[in-house]
Protein backbone atom coordinates (compact mmCIF):
# COMPACT_ATOMS: atom_id res chain seq x y z
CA UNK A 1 3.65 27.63 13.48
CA UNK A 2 6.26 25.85 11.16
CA UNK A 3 9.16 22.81 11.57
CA UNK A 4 12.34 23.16 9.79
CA UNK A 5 14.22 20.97 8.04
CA UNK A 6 17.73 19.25 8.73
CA UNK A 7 20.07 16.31 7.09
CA UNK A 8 19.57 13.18 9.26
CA UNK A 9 23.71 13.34 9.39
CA UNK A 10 22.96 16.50 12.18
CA UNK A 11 20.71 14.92 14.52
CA UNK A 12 22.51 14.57 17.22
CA UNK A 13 24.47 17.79 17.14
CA UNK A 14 20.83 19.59 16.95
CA UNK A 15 19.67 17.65 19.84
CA UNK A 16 22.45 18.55 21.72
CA UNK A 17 22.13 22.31 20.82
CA UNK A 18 17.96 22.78 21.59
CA UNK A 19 18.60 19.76 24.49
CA UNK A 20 15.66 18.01 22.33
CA UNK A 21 14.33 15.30 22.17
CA UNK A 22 14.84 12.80 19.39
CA UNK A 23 11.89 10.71 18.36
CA UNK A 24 11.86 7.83 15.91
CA UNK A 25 8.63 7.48 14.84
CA UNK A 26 8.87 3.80 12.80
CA UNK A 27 7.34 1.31 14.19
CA UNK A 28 8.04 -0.46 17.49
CA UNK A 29 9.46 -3.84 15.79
CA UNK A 30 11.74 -1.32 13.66
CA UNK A 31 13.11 1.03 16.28
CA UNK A 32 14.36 -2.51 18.27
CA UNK A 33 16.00 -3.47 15.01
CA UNK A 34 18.23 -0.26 14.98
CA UNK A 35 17.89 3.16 16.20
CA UNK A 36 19.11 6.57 16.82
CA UNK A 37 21.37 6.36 20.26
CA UNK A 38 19.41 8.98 22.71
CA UNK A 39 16.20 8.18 20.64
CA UNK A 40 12.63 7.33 21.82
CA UNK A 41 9.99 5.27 19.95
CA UNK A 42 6.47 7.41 19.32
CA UNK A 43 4.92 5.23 16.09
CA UNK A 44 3.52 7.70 13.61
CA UNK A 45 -0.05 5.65 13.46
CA UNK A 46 0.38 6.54 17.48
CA UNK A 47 0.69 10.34 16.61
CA UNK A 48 -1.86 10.28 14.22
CA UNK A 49 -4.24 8.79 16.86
CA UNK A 50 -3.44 11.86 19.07
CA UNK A 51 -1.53 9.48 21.55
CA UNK A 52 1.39 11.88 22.58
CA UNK A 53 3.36 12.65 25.86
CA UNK A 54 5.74 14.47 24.83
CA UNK A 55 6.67 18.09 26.64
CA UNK A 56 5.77 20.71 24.65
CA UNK A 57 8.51 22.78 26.04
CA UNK A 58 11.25 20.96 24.52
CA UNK A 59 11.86 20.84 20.66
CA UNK A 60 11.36 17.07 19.22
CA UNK A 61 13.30 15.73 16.22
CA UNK A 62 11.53 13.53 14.23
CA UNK A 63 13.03 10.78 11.88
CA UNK A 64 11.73 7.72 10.28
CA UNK A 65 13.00 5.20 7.82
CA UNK A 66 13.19 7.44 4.16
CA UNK A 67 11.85 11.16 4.99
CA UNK A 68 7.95 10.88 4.27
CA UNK A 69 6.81 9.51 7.85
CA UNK A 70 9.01 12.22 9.92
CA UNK A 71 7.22 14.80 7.63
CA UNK A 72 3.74 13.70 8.56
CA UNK A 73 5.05 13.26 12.19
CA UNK A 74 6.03 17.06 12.05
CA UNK A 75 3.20 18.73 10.63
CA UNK A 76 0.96 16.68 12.99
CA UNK A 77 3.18 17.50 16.02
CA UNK A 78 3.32 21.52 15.08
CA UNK A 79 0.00 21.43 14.68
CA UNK A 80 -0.74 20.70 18.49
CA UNK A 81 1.55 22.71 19.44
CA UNK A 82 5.14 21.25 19.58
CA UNK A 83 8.31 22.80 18.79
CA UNK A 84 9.53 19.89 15.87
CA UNK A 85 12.99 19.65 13.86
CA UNK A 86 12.19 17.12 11.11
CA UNK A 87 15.25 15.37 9.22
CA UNK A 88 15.83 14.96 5.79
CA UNK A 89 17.08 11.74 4.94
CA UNK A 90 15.40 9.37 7.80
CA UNK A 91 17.92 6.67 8.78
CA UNK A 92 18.53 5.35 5.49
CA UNK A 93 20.79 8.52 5.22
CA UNK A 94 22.11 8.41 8.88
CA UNK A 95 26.06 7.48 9.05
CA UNK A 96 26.56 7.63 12.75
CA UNK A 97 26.42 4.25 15.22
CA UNK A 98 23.17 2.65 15.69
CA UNK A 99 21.79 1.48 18.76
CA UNK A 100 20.05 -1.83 18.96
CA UNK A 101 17.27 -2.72 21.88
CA UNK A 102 17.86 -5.73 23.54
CA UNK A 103 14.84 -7.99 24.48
């Protein structure tokens, strides 16, 4: 099983097509700084530690900060099973409004 690629610019548009999930995976102090509007916080160390609840019947879009995280994040999430979109680009690439979380 294999992830494709798209440019952080379509995130939204593919998450709207596959009704996915998208899934910053920076880290918790990061994703309250600025996100992705629609997006949920899943930490890549979290991934990597096997701590996921995600449903594997929808398709999860991955994006970090630059590109290399959400690539990791992908591979690992394939791997057990996941249907995963990872974008190119990560948020430093990402034009559209960001949401901020409010504490």
């Amino acid at each position: 099983m294999r992830f494709h690629n798209i440019n952080i610019r379509n995130i939204l548009s593919e998450a709207l097509n596959y009704g996915g999930i998208i899934v910053d995976v920076r880290t918790s102090e990061e994703f309250a700084k600025s996100h992705i509007p629609m997006a949920i916080n899943l930490p890549l160390e979290e991934i990597q530690a096997g701590n996921i609840s995600l449903p594997k019947g929808k398709v999860i879009l991955v994006y970090c900060a630059n590109g290399g995280g959400s690539t990791l994040a992908a591979k690992i999430l394939t791997e057990k099973g996941y249907k995963v979109i990872n974008t190119v680009g990560g948020i430093s690439g990402y034009r559209g409004a960001l949401t901020k979380t409010r504490h």
